[in-house]
N, C-alpha and C. Protein backbone atom coordinates (compact mmCIF):
# COMPACT_ATOMS: atom_id res chain seq x y z
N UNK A 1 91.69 -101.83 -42.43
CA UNK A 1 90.83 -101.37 -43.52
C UNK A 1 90.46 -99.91 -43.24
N UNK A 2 91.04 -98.84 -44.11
CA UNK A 2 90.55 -97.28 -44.26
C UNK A 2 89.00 -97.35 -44.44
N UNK A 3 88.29 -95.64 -44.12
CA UNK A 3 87.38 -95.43 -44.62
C UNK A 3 86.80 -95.67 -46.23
N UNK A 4 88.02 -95.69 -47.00
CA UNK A 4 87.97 -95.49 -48.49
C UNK A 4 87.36 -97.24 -48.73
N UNK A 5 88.25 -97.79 -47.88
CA UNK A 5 87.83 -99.27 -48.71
C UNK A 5 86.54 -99.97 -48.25
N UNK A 6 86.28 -99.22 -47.03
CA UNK A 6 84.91 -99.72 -46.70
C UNK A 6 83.62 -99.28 -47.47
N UNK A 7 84.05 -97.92 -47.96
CA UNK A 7 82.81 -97.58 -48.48
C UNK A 7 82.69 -97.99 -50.27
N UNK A 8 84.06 -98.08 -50.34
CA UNK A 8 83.65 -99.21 -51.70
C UNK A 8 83.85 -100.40 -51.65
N UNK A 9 83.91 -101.32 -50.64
CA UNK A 9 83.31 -102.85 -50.54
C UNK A 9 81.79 -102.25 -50.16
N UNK A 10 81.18 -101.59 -49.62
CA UNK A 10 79.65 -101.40 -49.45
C UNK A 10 78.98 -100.56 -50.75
N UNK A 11 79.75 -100.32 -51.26
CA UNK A 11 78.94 -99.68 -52.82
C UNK A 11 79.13 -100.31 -53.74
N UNK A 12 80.40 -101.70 -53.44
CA UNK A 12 79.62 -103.01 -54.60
C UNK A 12 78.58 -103.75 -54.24
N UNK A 13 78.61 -104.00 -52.84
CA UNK A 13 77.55 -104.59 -52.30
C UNK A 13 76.10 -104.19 -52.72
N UNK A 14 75.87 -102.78 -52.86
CA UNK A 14 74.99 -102.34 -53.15
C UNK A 14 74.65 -102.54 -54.25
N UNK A 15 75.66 -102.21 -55.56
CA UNK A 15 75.13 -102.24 -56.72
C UNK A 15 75.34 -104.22 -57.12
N UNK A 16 75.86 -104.90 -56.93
CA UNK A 16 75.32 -106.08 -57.20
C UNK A 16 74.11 -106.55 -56.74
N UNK A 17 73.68 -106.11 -55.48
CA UNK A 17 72.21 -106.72 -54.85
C UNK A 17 71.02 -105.80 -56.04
N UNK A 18 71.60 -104.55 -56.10
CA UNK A 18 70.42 -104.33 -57.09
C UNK A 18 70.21 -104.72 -58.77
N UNK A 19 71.79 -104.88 -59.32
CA UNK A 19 71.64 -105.79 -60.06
C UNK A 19 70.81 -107.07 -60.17
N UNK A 20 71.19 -107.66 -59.21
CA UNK A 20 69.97 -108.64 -59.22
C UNK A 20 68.88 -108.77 -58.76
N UNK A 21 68.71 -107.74 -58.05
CA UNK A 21 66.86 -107.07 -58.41
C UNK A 21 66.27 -106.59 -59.74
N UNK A 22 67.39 -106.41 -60.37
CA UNK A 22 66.88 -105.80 -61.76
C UNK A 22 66.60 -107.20 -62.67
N UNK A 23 67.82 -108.15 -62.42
CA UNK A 23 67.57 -109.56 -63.51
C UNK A 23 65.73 -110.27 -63.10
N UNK A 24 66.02 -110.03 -61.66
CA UNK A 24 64.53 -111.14 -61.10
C UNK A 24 63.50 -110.25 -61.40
N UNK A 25 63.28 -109.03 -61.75
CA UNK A 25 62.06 -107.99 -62.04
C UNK A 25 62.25 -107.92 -63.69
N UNK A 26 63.42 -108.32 -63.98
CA UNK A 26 63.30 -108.36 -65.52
C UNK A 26 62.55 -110.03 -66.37
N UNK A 27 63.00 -110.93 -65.85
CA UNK A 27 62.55 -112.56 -66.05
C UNK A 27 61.18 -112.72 -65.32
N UNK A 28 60.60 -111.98 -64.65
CA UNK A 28 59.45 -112.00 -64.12
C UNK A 28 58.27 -111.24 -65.00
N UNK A 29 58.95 -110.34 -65.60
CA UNK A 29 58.39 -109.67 -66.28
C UNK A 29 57.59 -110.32 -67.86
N UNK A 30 59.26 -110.63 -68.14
CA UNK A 30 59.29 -112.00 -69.51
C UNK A 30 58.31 -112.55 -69.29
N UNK A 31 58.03 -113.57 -68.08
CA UNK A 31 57.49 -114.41 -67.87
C UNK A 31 56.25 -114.01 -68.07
N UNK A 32 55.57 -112.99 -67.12
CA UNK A 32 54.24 -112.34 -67.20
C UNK A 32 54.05 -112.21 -68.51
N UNK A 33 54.37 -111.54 -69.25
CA UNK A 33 53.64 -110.98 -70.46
C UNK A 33 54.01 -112.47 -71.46
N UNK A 34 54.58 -113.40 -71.42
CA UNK A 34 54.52 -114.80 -72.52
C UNK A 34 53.20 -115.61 -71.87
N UNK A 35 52.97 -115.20 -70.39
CA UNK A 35 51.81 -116.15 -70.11
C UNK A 35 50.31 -114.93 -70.45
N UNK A 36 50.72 -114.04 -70.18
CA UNK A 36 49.17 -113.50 -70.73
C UNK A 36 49.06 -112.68 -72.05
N UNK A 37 49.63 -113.07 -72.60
CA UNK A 37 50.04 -112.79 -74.37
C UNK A 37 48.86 -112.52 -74.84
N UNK A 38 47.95 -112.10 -75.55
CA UNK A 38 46.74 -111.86 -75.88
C UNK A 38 46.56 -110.86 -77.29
N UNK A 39 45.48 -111.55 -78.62
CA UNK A 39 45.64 -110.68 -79.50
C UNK A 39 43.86 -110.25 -79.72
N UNK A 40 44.27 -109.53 -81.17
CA UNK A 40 42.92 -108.91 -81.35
C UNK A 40 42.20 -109.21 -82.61
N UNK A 41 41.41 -109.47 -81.86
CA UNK A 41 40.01 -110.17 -83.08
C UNK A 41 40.13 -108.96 -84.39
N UNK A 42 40.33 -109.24 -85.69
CA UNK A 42 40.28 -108.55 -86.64
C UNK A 42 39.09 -107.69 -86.95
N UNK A 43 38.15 -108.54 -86.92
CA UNK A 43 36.64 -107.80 -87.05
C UNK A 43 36.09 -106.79 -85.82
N UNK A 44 36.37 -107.09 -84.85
CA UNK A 44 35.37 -106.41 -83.37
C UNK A 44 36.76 -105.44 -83.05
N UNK A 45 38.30 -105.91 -83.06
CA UNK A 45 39.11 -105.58 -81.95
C UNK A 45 39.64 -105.84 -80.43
N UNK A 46 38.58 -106.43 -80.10
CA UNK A 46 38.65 -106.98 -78.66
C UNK A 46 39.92 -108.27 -78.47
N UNK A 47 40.83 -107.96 -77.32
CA UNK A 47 41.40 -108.78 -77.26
C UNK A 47 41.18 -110.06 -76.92
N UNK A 48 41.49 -110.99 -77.70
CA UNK A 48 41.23 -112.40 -77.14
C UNK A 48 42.46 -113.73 -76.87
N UNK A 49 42.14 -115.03 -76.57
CA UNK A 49 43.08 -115.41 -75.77
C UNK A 49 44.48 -115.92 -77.04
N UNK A 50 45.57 -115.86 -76.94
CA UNK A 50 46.30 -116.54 -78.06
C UNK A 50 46.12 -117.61 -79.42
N UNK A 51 45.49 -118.77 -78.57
CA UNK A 51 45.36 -120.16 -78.42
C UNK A 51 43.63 -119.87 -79.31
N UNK A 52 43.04 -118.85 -79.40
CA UNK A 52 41.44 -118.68 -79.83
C UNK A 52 41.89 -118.99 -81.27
N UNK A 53 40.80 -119.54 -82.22
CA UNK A 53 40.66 -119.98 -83.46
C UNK A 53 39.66 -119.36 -83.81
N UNK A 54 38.56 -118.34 -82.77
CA UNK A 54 37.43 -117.92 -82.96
C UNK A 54 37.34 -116.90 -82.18
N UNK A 55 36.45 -115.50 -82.09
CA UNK A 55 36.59 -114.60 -81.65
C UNK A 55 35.67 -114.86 -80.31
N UNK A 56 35.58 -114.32 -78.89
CA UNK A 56 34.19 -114.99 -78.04
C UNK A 56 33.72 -113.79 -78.02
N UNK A 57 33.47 -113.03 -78.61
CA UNK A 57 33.08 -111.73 -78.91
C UNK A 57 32.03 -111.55 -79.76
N UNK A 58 32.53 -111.87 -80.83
CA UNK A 58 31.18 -111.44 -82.30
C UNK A 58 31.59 -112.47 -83.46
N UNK A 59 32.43 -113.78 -83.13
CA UNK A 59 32.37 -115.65 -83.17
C UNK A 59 33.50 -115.10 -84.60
N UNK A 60 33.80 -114.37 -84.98
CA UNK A 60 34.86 -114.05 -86.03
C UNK A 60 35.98 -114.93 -85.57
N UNK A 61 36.15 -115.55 -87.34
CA UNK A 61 37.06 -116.51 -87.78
C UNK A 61 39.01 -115.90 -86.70
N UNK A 62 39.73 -116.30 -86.57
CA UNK A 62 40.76 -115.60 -86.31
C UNK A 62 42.06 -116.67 -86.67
């Protein structure tokens, strides 16, 4: 094995491992922001939780 082929079996190596640093920082990400999803009370603005039917702010309908 030449210099040539070593250093590109080690510069796929490289870019696949960071490839899949990029998928697990990308699905982690997904994940984060679907679990703390959060909107805003029409009347006040303040964000509140998805799942609210009522504002806990200033009790506005939502």
């Amino acid at each position: 094995m030449n210099i040539v082929d070593m250093y590109e079996s080690y510069l796929t190596k490289i870019i696949i491992a960071l490839i899949g640093v990029f998928v697990v920082l990308l699905i982690a990400s997904i994940i984060f922001v679907l679990a703390f999803r959060k909107k805003k009370c029409p009347k006040c603005g303040r964000k509140i939780d998805k799942d609210s039917n009522y504002c806990k702010y200033c009790g506005e309908k939502v």
